[in-house]
Structures are given as structure tokens and as C-alpha cells.
N, C-alpha and C. Protein backbone atom coordinates (compact mmCIF):
# COMPACT_ATOMS: atom_id res chain seq x y z
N UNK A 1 -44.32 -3.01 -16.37
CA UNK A 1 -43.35 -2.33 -15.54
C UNK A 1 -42.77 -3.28 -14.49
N UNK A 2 -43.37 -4.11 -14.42
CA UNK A 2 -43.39 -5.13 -12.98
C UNK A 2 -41.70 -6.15 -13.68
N UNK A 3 -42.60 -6.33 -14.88
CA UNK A 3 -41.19 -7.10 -15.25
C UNK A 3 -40.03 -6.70 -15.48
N UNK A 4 -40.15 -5.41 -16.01
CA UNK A 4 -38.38 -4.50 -16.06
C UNK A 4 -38.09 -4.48 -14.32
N UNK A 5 -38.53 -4.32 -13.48
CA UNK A 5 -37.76 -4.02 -12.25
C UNK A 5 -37.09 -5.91 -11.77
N UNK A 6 -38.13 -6.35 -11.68
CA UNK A 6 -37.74 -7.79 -12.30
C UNK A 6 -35.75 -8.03 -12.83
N UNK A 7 -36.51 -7.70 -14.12
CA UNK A 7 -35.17 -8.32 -14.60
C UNK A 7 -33.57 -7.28 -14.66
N UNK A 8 -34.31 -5.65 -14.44
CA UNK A 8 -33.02 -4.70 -13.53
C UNK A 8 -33.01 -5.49 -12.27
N UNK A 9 -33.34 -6.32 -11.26
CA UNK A 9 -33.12 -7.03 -9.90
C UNK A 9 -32.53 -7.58 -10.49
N UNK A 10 -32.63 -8.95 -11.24
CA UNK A 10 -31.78 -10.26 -11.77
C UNK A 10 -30.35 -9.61 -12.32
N UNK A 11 -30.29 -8.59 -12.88
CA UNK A 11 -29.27 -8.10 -13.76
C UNK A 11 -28.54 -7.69 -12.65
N UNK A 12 -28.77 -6.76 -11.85
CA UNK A 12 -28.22 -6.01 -10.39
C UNK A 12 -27.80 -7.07 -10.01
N UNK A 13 -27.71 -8.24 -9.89
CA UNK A 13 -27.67 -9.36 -8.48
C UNK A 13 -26.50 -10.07 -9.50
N UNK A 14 -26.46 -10.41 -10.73
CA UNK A 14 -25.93 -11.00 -11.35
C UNK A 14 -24.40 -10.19 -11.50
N UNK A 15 -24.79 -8.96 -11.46
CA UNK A 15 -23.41 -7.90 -11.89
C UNK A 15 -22.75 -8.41 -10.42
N UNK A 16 -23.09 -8.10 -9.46
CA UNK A 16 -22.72 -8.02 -7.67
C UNK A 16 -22.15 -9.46 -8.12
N UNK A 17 -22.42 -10.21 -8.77
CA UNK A 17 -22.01 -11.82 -8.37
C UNK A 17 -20.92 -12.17 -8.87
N UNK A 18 -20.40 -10.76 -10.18
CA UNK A 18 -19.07 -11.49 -11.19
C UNK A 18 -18.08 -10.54 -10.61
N UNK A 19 -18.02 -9.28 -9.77
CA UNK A 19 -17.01 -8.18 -9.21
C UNK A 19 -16.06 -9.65 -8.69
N UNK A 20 -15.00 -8.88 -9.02
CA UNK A 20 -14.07 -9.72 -7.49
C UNK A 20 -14.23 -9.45 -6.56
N UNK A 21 -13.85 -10.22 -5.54
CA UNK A 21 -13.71 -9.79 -4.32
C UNK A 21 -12.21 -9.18 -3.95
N UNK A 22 -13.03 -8.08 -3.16
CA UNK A 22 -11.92 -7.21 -2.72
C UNK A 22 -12.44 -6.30 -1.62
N UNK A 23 -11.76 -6.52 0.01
CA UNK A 23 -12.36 -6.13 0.63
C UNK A 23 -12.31 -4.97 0.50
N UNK A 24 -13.27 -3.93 1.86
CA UNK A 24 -13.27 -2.49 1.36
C UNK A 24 -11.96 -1.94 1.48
N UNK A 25 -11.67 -0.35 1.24
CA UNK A 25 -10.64 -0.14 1.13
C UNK A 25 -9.51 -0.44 0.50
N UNK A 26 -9.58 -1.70 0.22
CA UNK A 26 -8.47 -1.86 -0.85
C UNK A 26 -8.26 -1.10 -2.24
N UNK A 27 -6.97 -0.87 -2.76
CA UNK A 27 -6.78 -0.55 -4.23
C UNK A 27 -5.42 -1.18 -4.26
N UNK A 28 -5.08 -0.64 -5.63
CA UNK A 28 -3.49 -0.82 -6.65
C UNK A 28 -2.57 -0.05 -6.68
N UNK A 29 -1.59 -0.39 -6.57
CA UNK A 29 -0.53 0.39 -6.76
C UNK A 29 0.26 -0.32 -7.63
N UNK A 30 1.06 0.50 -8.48
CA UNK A 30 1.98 0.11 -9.50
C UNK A 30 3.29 0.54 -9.47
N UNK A 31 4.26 -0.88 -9.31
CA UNK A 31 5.94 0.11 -9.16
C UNK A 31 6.73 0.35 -10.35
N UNK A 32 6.93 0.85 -11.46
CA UNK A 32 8.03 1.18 -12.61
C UNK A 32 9.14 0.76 -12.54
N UNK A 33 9.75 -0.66 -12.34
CA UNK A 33 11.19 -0.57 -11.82
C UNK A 33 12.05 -1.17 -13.24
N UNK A 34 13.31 -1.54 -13.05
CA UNK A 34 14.08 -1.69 -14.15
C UNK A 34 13.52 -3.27 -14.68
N UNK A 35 13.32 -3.84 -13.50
CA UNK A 35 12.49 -5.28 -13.83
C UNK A 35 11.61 -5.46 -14.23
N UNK A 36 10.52 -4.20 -14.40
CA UNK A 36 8.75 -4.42 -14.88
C UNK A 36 7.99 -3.88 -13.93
N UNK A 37 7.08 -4.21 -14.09
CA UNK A 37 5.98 -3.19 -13.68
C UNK A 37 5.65 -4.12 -12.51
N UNK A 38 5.10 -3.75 -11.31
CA UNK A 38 5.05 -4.39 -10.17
C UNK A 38 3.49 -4.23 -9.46
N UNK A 39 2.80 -5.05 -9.47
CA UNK A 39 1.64 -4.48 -8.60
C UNK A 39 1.08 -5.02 -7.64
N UNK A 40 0.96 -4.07 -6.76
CA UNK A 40 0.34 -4.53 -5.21
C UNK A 40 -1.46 -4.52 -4.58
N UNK A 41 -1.79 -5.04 -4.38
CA UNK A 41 -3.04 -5.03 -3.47
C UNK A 41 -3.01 -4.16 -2.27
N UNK A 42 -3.33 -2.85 -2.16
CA UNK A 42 -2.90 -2.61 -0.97
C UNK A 42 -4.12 -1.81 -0.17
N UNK A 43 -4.03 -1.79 1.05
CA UNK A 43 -4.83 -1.25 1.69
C UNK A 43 -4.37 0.23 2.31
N UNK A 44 -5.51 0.88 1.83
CA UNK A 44 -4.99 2.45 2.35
C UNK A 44 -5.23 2.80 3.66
N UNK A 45 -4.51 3.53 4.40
CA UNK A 45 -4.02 4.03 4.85
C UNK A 45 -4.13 5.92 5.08
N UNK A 46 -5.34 6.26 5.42
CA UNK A 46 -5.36 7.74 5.09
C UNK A 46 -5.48 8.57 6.50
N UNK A 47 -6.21 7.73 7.54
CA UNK A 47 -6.40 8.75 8.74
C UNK A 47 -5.31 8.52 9.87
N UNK A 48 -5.81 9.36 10.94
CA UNK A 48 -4.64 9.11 11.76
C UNK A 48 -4.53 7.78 12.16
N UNK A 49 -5.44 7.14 12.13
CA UNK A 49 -6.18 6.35 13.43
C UNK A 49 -5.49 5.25 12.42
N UNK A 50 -6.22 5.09 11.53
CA UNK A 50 -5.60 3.71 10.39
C UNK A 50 -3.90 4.20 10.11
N UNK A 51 -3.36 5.14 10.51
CA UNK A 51 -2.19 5.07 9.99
C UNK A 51 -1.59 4.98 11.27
N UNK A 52 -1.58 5.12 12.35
CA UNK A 52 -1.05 4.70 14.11
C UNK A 52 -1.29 3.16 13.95
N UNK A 53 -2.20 2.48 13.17
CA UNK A 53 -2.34 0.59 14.01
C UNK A 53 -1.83 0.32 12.59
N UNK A 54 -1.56 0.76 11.17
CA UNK A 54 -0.74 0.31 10.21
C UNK A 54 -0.94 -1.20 10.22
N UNK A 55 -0.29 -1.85 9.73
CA UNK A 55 -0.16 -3.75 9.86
C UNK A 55 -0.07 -4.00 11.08
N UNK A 56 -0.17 -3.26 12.51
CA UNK A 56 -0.07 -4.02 13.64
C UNK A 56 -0.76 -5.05 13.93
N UNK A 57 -0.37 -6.31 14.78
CA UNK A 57 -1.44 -7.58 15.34
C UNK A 57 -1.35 -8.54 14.22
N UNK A 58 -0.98 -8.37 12.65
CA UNK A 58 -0.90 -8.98 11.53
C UNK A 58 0.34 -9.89 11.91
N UNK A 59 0.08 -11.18 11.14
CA UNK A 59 0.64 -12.89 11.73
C UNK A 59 1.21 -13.47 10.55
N UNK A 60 0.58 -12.48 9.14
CA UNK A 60 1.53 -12.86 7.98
C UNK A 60 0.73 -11.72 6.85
N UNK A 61 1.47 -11.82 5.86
CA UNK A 61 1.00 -10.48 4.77
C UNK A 61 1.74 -11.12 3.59
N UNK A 62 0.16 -11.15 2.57
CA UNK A 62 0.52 -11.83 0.99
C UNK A 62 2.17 -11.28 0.01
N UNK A 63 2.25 -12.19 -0.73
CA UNK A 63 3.63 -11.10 -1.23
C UNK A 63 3.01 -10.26 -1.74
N UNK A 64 1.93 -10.62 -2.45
CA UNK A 64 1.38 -9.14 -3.95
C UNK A 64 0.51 -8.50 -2.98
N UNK A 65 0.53 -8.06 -1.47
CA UNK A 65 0.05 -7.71 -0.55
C UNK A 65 0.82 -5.94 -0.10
N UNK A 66 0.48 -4.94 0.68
CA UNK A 66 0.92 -4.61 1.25
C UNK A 66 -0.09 -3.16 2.00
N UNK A 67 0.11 -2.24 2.73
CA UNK A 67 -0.59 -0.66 3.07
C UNK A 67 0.28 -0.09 2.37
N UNK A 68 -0.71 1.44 2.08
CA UNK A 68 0.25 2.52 1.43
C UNK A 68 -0.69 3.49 3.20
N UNK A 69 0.36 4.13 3.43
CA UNK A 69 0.05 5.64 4.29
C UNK A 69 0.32 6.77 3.31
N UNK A 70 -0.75 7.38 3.25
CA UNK A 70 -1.13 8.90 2.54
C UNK A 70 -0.87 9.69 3.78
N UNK A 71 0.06 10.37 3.14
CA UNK A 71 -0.12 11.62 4.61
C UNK A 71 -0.38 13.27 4.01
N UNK A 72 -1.67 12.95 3.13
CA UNK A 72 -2.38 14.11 1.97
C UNK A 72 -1.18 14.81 1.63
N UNK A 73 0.17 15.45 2.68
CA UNK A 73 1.20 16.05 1.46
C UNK A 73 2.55 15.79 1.99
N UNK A 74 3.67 16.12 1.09
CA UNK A 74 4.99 16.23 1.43
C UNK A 74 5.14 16.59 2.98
N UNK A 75 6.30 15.71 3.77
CA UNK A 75 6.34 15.95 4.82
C UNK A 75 7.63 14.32 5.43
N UNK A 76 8.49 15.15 6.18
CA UNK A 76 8.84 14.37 6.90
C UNK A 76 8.12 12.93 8.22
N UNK A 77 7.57 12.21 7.47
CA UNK A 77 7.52 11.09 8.63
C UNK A 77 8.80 9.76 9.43
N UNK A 78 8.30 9.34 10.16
CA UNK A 78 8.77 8.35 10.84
C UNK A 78 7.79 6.85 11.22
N UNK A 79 8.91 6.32 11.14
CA UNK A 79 7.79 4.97 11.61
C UNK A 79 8.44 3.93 12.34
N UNK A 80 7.83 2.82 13.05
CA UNK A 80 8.41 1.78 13.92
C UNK A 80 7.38 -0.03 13.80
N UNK A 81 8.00 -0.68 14.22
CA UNK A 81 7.58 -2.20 14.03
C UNK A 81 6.93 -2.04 15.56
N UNK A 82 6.73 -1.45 16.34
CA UNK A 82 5.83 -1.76 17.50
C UNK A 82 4.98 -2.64 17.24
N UNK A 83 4.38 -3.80 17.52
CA UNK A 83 2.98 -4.67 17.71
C UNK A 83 3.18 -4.99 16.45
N UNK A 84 4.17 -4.69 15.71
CA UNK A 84 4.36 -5.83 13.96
C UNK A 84 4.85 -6.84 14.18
N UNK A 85 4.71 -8.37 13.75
CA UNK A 85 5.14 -9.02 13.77
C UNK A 85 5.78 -9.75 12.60
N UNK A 86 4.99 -9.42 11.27
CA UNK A 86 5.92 -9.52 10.34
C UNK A 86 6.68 -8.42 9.73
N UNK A 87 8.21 -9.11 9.28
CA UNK A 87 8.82 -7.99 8.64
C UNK A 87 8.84 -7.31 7.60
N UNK A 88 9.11 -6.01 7.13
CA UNK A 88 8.69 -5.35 6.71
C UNK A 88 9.56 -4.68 5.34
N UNK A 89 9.54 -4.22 4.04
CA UNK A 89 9.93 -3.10 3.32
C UNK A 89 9.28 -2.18 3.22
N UNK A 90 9.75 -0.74 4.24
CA UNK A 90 9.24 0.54 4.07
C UNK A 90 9.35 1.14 2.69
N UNK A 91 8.90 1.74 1.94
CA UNK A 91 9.44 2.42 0.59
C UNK A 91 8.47 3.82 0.56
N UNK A 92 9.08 4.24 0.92
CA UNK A 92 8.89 5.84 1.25
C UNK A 92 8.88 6.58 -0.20
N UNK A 93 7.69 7.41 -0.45
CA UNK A 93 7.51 7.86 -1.89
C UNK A 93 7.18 9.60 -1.95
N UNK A 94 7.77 9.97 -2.96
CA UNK A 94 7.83 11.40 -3.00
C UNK A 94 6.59 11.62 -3.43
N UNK A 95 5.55 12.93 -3.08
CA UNK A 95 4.31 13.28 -3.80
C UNK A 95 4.04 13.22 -5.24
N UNK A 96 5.02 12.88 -6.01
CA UNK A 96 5.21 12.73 -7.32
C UNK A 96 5.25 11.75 -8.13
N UNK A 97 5.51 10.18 -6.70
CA UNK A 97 5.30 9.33 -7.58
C UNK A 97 6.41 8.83 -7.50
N UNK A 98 8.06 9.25 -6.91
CA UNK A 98 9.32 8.81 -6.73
C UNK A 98 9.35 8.48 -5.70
N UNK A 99 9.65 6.72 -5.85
CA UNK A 99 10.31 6.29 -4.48
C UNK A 99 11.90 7.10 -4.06
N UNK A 100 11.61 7.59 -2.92
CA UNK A 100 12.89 8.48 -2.28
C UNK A 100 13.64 7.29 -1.72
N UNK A 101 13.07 6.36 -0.79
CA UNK A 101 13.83 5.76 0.17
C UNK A 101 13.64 4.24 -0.01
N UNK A 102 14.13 3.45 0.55
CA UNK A 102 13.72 2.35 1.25
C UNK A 102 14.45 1.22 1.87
N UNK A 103 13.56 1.38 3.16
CA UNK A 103 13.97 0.70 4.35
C UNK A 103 13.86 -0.65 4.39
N UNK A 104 14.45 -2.38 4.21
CA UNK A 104 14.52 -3.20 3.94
C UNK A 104 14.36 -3.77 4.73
N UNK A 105 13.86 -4.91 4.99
CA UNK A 105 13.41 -5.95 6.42
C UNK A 105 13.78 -5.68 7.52
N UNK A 106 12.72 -4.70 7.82
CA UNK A 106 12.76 -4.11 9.20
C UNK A 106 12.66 -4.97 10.50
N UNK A 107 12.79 -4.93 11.25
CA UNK A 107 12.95 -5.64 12.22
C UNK A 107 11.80 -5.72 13.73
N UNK A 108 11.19 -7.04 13.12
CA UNK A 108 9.56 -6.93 13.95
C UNK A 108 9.76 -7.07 15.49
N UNK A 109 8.51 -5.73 16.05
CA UNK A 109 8.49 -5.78 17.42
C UNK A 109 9.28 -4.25 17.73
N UNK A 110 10.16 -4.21 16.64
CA UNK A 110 11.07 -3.07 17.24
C UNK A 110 10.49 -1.41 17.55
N UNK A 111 11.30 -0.92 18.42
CA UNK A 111 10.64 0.71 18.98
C UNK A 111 11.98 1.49 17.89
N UNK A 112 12.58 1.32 17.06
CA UNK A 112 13.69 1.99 17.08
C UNK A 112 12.47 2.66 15.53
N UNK A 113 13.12 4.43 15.30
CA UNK A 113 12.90 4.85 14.75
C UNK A 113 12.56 4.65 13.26
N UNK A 114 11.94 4.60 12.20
CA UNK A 114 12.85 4.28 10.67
C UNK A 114 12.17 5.32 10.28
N UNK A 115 13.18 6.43 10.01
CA UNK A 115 12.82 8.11 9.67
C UNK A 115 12.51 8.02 7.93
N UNK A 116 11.96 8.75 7.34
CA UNK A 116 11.65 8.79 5.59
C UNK A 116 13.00 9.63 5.50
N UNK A 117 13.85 10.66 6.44
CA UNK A 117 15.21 11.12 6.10
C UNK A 117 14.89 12.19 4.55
N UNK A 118 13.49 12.56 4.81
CA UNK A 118 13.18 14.04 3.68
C UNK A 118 11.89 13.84 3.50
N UNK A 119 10.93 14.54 3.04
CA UNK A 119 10.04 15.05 2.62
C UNK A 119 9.00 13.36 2.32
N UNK A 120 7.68 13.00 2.50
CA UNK A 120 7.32 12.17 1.44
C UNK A 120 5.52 12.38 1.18
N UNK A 121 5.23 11.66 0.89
CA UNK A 121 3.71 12.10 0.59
C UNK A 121 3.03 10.51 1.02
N UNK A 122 3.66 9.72 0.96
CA UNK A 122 3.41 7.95 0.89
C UNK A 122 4.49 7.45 1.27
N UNK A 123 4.04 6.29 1.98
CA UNK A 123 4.59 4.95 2.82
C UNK A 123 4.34 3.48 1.97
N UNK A 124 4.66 2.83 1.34
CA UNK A 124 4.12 1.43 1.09
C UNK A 124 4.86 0.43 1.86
N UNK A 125 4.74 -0.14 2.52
CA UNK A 125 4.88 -1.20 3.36
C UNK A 125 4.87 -2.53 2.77
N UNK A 126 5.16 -3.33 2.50
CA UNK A 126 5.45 -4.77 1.89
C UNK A 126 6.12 -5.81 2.29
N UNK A 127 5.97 -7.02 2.44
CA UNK A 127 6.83 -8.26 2.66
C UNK A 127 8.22 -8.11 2.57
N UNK A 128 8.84 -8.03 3.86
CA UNK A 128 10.52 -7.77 3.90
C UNK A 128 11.25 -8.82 2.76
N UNK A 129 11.83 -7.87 1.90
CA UNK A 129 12.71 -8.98 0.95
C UNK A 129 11.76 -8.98 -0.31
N UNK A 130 11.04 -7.40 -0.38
CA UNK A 130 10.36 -7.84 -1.94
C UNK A 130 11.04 -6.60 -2.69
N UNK A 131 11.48 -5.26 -2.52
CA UNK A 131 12.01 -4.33 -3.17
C UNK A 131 13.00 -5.23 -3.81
N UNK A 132 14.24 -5.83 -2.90
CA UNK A 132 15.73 -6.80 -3.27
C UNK A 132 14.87 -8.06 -4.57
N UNK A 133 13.91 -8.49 -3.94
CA UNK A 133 13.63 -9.43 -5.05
C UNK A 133 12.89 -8.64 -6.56
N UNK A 134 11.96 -8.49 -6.28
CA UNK A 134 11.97 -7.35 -7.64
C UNK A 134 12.12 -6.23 -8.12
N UNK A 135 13.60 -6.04 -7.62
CA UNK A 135 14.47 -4.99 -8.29
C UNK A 135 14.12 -3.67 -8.03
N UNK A 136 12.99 -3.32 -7.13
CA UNK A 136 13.01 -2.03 -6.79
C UNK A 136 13.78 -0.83 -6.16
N UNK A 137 13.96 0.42 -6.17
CA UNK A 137 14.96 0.84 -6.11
C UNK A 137 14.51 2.39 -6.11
N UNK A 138 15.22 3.17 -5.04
CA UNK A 138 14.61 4.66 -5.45
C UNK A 138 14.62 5.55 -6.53
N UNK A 139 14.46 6.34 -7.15
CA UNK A 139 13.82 6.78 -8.06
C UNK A 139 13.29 6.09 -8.88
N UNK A 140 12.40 4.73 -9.11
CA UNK A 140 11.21 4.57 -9.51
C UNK A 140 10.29 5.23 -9.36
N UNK A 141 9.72 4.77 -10.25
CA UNK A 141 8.05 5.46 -10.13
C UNK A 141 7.00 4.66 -9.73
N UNK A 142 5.45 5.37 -8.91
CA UNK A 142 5.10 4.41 -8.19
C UNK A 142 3.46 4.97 -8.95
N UNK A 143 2.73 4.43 -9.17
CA UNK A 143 1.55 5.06 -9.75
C UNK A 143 0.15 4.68 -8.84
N UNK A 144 -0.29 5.63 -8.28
CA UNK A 144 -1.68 5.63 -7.97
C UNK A 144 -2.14 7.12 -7.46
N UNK A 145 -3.89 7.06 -7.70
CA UNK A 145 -4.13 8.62 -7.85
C UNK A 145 -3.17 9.54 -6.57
N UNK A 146 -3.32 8.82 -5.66
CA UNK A 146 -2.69 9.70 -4.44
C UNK A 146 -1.26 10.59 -4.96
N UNK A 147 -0.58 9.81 -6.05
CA UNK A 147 0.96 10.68 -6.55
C UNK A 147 0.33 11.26 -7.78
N UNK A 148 0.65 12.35 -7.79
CA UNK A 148 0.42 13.43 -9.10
C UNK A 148 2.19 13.89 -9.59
N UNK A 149 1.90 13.08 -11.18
CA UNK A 149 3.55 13.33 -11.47
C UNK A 149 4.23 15.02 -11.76
């Protein structure tokens, strides 16, 4: 018996050793656009608290990088570059999985409003100048469990 726990330890330690790394919280998101399929690393975004400091204090953000904000359902939000310093593509997503909106290199530091302008369920946030570069565009589709089509 001594040796099966043994070599379930070695096996346990060995599995832990080949995962990628990926800090906590992170997952995937996938964009449907006319260009291909697009995918991000992103960090969620679900409580109040993580969705008030968003990317704030951040000094640079990967391209295949970005947050999604869950706001659990349909609903008008708003958002601002306060304490952001890099700029930003908002892409505001319908509970379904349709990008509704998106707001293009927002402008860091700023207090000025950037409204979703209807209903959304999700926020993805990304490197200003990546929707324009890979072709994203509203009504795509955006896939992760949080959108139910």
C-alpha cells in the first residue's frame, strides 16, 4: 500500500508539473468574426469590487490579453479610463453572445463616460486597436460559458 500512495504522489506532482501556467482566474474567450476565430486570455471580472479596479494601475496589457466584466444579466452599464493607463477596446456583449457595441481606443486617465448605449451582459476590454486590427465588429459572436446563445 505504501508504494501505490508513493507512486499516486509521483504521478500527482508530475501532472501539477505539465498544466500551463495560468494564473488564477483566468479563462478564454472566443470572438467569431469575418476574419476567424479570435482568442483571448482573459481575466474575469465578476464582483463589484473586481469590476470597480477593472485594469486600473496596469502599465501595459498583452495583445492576446484582456478582462471580461460579467454583470450575471442584461443591463445597461457604463464605464471610464479613471487610473487606466493603457488604452483600451471596450466591446460590450449581449447575454447571448452578440457583440452590441464597441468602443475603440479609449482614452487613458479619462473621467468621461463610455455608456454600453442598451442592454449587455459582458464587457471585454482589450488592447486599443485590436477589434480594427482583427476585424471585429458588432454582431459577432463571442463564446464563453457566461453567454448562453
Amino acid at each position: 500500500m505504501h508504494r501505490f500512495h508513493l507512486i499516486a504522489a509521483i504521478l500527482l506532482g508530475l501532472w501539477w508539473a505539465v498544466l500551463p501556467a495560468r494564473a488564477a482566474g483566468d479563462d478564454v474567450v472566443s470572438i467569431a468574426s469575418k476574419s476567424g476565430v479570435h482568442s483571448f486570455t482573459v481575466e474575469l471580472a465578476r464582483t463589484e469590487a473586481e469590476r470597480a479596479k477593472g485594469l486600473m494601475y496596469r502599465k501595459s496589457l498583452a495583445p492576446d490579453h484582456g478582462m471580461l466584466f460579467d454583470f450575471q444579466k442584461d443591463q445597461e452599464v457604463a464605464f471610464w479610463m479613471d487610473n487606466t493607463y493603457v488604452s483600451l477596446d471596450m466591446i460590450f456583449i449581449r447575454g447571448d453572445g452578440t457583440i452590441w457595441r464597441i468602443e475603440e481606443n479609449t482614452t487613458p486617465l479619462s473621467t468621461r463616460n463610455v455608456p454600453s448605449r442598451g442592454p449587455v451582459r459582458g464587457v471585454l476590454e482589450v488592447v486599443a486597436g485590436t477589434s480594427r486590427k482583427l476585424g471585429i465588429a458588432p454582431g459577432d459572436k463571442v463564446t464563453h460559458p457566461i453567454f448562453v446563445p
